[in-house]
N, C-alpha and C. Protein backbone atom coordinates (compact mmCIF):
# COMPACT_ATOMS: atom_id res chain seq x y z
N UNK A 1 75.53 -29.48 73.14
CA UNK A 1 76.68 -29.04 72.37
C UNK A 1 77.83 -30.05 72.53
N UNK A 2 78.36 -30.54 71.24
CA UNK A 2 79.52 -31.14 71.62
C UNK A 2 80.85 -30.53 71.67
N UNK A 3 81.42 -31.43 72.80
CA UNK A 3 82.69 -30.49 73.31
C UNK A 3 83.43 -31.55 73.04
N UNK A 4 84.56 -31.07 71.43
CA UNK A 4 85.89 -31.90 70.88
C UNK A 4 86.69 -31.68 71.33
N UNK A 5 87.41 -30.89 71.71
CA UNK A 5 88.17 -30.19 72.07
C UNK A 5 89.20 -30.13 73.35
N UNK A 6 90.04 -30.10 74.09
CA UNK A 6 90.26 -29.86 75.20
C UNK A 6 90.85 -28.72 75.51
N UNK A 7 90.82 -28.50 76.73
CA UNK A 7 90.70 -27.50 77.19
C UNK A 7 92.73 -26.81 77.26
N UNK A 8 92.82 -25.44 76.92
CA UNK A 8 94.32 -25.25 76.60
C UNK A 8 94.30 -24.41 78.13
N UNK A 9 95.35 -24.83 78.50
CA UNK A 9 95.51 -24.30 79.81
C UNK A 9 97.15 -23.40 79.97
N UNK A 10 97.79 -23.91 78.64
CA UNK A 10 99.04 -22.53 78.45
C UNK A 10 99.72 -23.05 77.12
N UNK A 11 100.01 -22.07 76.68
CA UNK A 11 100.29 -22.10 75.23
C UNK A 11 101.67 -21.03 75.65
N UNK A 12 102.85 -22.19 74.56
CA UNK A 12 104.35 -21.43 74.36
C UNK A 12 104.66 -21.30 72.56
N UNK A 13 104.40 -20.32 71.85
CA UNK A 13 104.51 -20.22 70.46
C UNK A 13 105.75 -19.32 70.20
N UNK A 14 106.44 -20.05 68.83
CA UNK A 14 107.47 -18.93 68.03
C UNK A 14 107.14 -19.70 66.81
N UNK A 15 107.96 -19.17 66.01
CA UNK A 15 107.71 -19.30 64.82
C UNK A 15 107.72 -20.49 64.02
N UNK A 16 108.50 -21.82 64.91
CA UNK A 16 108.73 -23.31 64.47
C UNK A 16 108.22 -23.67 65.36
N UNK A 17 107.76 -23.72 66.19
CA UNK A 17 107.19 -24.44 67.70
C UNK A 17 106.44 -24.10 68.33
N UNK A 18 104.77 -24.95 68.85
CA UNK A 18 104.08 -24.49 69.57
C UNK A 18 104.16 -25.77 70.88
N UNK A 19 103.71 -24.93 72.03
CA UNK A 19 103.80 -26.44 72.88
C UNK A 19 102.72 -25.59 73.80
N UNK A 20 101.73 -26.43 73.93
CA UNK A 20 100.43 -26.47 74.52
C UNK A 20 99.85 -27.74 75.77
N UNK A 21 100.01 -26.96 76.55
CA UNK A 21 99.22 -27.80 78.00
C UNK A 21 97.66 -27.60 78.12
N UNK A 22 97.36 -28.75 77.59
CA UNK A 22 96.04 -29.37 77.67
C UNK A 22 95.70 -30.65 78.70
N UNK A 23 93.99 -30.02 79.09
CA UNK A 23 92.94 -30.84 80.10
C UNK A 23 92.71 -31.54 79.21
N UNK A 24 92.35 -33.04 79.05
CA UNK A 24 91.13 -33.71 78.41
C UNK A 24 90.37 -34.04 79.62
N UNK A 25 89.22 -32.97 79.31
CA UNK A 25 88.25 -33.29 79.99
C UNK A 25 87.41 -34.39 79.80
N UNK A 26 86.83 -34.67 81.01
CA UNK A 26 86.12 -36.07 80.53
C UNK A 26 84.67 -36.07 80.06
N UNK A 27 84.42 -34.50 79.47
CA UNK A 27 83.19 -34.63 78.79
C UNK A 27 83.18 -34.51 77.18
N UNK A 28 84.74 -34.51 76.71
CA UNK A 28 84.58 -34.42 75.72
C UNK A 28 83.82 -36.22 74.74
N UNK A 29 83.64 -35.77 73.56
CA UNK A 29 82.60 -36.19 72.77
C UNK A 29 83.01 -37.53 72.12
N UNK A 30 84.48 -37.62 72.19
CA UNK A 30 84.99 -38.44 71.73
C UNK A 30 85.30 -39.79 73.08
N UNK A 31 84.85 -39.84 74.72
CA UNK A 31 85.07 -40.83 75.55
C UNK A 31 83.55 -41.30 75.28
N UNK A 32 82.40 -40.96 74.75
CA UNK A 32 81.02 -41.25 74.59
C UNK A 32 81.51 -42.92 73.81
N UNK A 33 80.80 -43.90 74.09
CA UNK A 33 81.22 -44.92 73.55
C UNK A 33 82.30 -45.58 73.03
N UNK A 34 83.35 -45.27 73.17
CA UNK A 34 84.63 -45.68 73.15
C UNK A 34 85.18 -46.35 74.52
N UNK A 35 84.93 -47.81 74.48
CA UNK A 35 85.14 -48.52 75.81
C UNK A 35 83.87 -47.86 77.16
N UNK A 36 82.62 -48.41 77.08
CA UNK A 36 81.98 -47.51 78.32
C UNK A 36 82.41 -47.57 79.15
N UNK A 37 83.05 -48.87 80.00
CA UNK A 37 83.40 -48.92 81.05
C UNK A 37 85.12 -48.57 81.37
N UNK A 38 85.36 -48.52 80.44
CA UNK A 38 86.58 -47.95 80.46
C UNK A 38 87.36 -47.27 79.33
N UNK A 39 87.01 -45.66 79.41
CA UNK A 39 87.09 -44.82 78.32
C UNK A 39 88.44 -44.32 77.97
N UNK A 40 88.91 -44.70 76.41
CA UNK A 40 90.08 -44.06 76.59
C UNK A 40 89.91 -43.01 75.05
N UNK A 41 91.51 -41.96 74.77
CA UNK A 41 90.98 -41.03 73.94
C UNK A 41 91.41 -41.78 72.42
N UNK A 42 90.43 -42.20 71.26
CA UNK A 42 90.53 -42.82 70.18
C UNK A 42 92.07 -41.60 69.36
N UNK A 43 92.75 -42.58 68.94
CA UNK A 43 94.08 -42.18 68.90
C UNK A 43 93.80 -40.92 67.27
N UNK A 44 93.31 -41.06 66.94
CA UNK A 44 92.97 -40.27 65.65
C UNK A 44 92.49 -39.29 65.83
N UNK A 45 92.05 -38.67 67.03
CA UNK A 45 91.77 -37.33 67.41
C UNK A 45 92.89 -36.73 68.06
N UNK A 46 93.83 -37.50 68.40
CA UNK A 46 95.18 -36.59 68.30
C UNK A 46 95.45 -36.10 67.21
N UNK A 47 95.49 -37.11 66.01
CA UNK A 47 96.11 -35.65 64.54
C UNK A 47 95.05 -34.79 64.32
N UNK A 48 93.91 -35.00 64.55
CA UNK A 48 93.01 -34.06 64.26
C UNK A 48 93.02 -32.93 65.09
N UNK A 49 93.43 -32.74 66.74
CA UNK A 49 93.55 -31.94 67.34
C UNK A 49 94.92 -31.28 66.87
N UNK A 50 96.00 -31.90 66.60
CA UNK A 50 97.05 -30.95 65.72
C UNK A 50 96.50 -30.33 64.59
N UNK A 51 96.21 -30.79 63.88
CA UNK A 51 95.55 -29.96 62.66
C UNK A 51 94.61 -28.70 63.08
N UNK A 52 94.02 -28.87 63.97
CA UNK A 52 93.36 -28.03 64.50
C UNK A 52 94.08 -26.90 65.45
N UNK A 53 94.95 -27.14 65.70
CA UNK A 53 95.70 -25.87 66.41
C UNK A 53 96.69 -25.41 65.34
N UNK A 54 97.22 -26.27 64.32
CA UNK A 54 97.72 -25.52 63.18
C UNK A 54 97.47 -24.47 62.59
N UNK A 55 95.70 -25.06 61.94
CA UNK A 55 94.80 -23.78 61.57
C UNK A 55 94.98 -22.56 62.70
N UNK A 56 94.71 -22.58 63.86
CA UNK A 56 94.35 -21.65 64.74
C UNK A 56 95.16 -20.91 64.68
N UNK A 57 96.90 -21.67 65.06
CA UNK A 57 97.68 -20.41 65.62
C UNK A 57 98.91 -20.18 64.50
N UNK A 58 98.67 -20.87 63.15
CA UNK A 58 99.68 -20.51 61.98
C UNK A 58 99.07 -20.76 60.93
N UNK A 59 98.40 -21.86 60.36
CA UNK A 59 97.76 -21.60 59.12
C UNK A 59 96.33 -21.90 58.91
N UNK A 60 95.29 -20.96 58.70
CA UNK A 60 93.88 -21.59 58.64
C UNK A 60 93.45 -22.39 57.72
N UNK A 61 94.17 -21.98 56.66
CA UNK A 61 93.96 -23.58 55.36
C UNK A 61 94.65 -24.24 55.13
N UNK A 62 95.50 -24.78 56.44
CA UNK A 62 96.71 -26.22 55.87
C UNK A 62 95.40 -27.56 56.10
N UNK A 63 96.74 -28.00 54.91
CA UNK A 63 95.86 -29.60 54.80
C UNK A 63 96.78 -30.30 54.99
N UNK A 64 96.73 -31.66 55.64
CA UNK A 64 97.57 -32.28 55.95
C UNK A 64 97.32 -33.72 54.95
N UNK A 65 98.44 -33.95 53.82
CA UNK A 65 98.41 -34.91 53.00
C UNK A 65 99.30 -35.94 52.97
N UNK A 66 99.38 -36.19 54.34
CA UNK A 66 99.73 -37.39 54.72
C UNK A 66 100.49 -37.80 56.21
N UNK A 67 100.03 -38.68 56.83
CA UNK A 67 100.44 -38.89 58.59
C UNK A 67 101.74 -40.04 58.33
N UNK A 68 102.31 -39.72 58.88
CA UNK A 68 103.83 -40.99 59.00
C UNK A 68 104.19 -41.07 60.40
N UNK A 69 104.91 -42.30 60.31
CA UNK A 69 105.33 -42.48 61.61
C UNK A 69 104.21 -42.64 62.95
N UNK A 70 103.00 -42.63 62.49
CA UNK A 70 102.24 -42.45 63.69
C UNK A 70 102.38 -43.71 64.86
N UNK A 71 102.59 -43.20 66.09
CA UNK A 71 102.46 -44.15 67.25
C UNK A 71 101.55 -44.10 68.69
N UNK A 72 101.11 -44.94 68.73
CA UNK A 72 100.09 -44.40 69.99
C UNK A 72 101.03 -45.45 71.05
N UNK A 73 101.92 -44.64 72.08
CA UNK A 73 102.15 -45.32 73.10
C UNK A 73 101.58 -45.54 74.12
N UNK A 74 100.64 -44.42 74.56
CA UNK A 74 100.25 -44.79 76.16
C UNK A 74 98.73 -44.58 75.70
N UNK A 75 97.83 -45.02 75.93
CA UNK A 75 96.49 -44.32 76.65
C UNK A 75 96.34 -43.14 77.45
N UNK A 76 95.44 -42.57 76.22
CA UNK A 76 94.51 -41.13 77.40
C UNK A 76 93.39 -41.08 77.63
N UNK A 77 93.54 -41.51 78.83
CA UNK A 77 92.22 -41.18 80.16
C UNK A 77 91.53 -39.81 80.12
N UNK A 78 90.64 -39.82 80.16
CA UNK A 78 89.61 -38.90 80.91
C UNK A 78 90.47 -38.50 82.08
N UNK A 79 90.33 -36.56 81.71
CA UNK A 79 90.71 -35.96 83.00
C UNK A 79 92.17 -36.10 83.29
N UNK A 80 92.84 -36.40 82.23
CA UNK A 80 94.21 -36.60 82.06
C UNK A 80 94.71 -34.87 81.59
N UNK A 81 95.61 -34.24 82.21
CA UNK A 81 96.68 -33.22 81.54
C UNK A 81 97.57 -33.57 80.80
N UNK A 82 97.92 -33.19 79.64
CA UNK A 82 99.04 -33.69 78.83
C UNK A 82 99.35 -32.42 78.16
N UNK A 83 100.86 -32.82 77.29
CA UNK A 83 101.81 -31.97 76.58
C UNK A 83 101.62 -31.73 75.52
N UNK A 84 101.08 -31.34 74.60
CA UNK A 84 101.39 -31.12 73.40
C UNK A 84 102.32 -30.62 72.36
N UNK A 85 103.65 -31.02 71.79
CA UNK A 85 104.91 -30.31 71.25
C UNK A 85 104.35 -30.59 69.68
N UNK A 86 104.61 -29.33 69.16
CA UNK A 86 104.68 -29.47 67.37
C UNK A 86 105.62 -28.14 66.85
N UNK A 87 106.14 -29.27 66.19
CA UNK A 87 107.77 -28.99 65.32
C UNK A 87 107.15 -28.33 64.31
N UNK A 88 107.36 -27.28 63.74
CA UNK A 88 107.01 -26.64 61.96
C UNK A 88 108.49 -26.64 61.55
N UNK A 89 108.34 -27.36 60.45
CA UNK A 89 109.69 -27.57 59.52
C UNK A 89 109.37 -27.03 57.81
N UNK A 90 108.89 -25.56 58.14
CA UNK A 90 108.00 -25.00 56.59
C UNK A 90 109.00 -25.46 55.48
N UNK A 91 110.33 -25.66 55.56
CA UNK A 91 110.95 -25.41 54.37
C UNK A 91 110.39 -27.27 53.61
N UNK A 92 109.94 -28.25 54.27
CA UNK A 92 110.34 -29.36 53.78
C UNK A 92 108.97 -29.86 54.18
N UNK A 93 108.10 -28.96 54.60
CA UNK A 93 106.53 -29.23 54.81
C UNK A 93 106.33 -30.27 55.47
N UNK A 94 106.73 -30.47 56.72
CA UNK A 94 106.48 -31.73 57.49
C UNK A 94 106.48 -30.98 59.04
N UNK A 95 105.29 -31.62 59.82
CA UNK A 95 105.42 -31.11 60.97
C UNK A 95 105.65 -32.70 61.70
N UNK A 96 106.11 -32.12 63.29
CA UNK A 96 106.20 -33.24 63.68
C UNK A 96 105.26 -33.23 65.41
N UNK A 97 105.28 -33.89 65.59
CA UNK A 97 104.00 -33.79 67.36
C UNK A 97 104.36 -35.17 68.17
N UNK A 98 104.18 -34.33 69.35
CA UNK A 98 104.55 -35.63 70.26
C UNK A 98 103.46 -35.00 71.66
N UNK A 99 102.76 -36.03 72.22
CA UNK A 99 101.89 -36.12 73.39
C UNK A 99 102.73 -36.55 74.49
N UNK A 100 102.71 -35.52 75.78
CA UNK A 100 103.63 -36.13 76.89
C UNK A 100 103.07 -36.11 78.02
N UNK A 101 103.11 -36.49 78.64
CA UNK A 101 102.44 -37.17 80.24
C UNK A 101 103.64 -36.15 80.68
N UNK A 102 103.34 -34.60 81.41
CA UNK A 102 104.33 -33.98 81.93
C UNK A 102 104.17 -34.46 83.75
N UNK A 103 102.99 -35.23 84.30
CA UNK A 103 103.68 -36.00 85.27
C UNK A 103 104.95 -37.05 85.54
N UNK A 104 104.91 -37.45 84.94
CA UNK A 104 105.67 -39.11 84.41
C UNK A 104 107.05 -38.26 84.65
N UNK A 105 108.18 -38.65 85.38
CA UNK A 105 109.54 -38.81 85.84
C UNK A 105 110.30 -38.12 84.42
N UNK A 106 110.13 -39.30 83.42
CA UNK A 106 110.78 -38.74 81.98
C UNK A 106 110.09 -38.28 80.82
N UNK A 107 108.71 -37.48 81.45
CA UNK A 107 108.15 -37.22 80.33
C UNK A 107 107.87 -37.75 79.32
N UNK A 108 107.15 -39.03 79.33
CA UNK A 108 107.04 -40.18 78.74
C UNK A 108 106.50 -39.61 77.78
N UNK A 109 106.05 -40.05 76.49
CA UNK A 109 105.40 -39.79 75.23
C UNK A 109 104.13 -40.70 75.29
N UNK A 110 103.57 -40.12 75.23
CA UNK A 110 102.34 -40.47 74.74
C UNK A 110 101.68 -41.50 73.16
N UNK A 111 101.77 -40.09 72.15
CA UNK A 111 101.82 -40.59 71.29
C UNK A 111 102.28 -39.74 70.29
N UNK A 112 103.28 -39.84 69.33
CA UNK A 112 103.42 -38.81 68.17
C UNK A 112 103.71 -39.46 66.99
N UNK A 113 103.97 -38.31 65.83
CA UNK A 113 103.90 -38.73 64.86
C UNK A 113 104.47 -37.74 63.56
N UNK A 114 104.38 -38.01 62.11
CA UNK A 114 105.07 -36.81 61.41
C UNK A 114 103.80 -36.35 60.29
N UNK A 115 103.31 -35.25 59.97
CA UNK A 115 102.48 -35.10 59.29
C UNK A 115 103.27 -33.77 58.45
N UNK A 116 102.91 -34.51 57.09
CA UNK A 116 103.45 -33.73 56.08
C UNK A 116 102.48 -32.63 55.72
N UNK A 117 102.49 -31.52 54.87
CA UNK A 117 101.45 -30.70 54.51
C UNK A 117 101.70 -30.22 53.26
């Protein structure tokens, strides 16, 4: 079975904002050949994992028609915990997401970006 996914370890939701603490475990499907000897998480399964908690915990048929702004600052490791923040801005159909290393001193960013819908 493949495991996309990582693992949600606490979820904070209202009605514009979800922020989700996630494992990437290191068996997910996406460290399989991506650098063998040194696996990191291919940056495009971050919007796909937003999209995917969109559906889940506010809309099951949003489509996202178009990514802006995207930035991949840091590398994610296997077995890494990280932040997940997403902005809902329904009136102007744009969400926004940012990945944070909640070890890191200033909560460094990871990687985010703006996805319209």
């Amino acid at each position: 079975m493949d495991n996309k996914f990582p693992t949600i370890l606490n979820t904070v939701k209202s009605n514009r904002e979800l922020k989700l603490s996630l494992d990437v475990t290191s068996d997910l499907t996406w460290f399989k050949g991506h650098f063998d000897n040194f696996p990191v998480l291919p940056g495009m399964v971050l919007v796909l994992w937003v999209e995917e908690f969109l559906r889940i915990y506010y809309a099951p048929n949003v489509t996202i028609k178009s990514v802006d702004n995207l930035r991949f600052v840091h590398p994610i490791f296997p077995s890494m915990k990280i932040d997940l923040n997403i902005e809902l801005n329904p009136d102007d159909k744009i969400i926004n997401f940012s990945y944070n290393d909640p070890n890191s001193p200033a909560l460094r960013v990871l990687a985010k970006g703006v996805l319209r819908i």
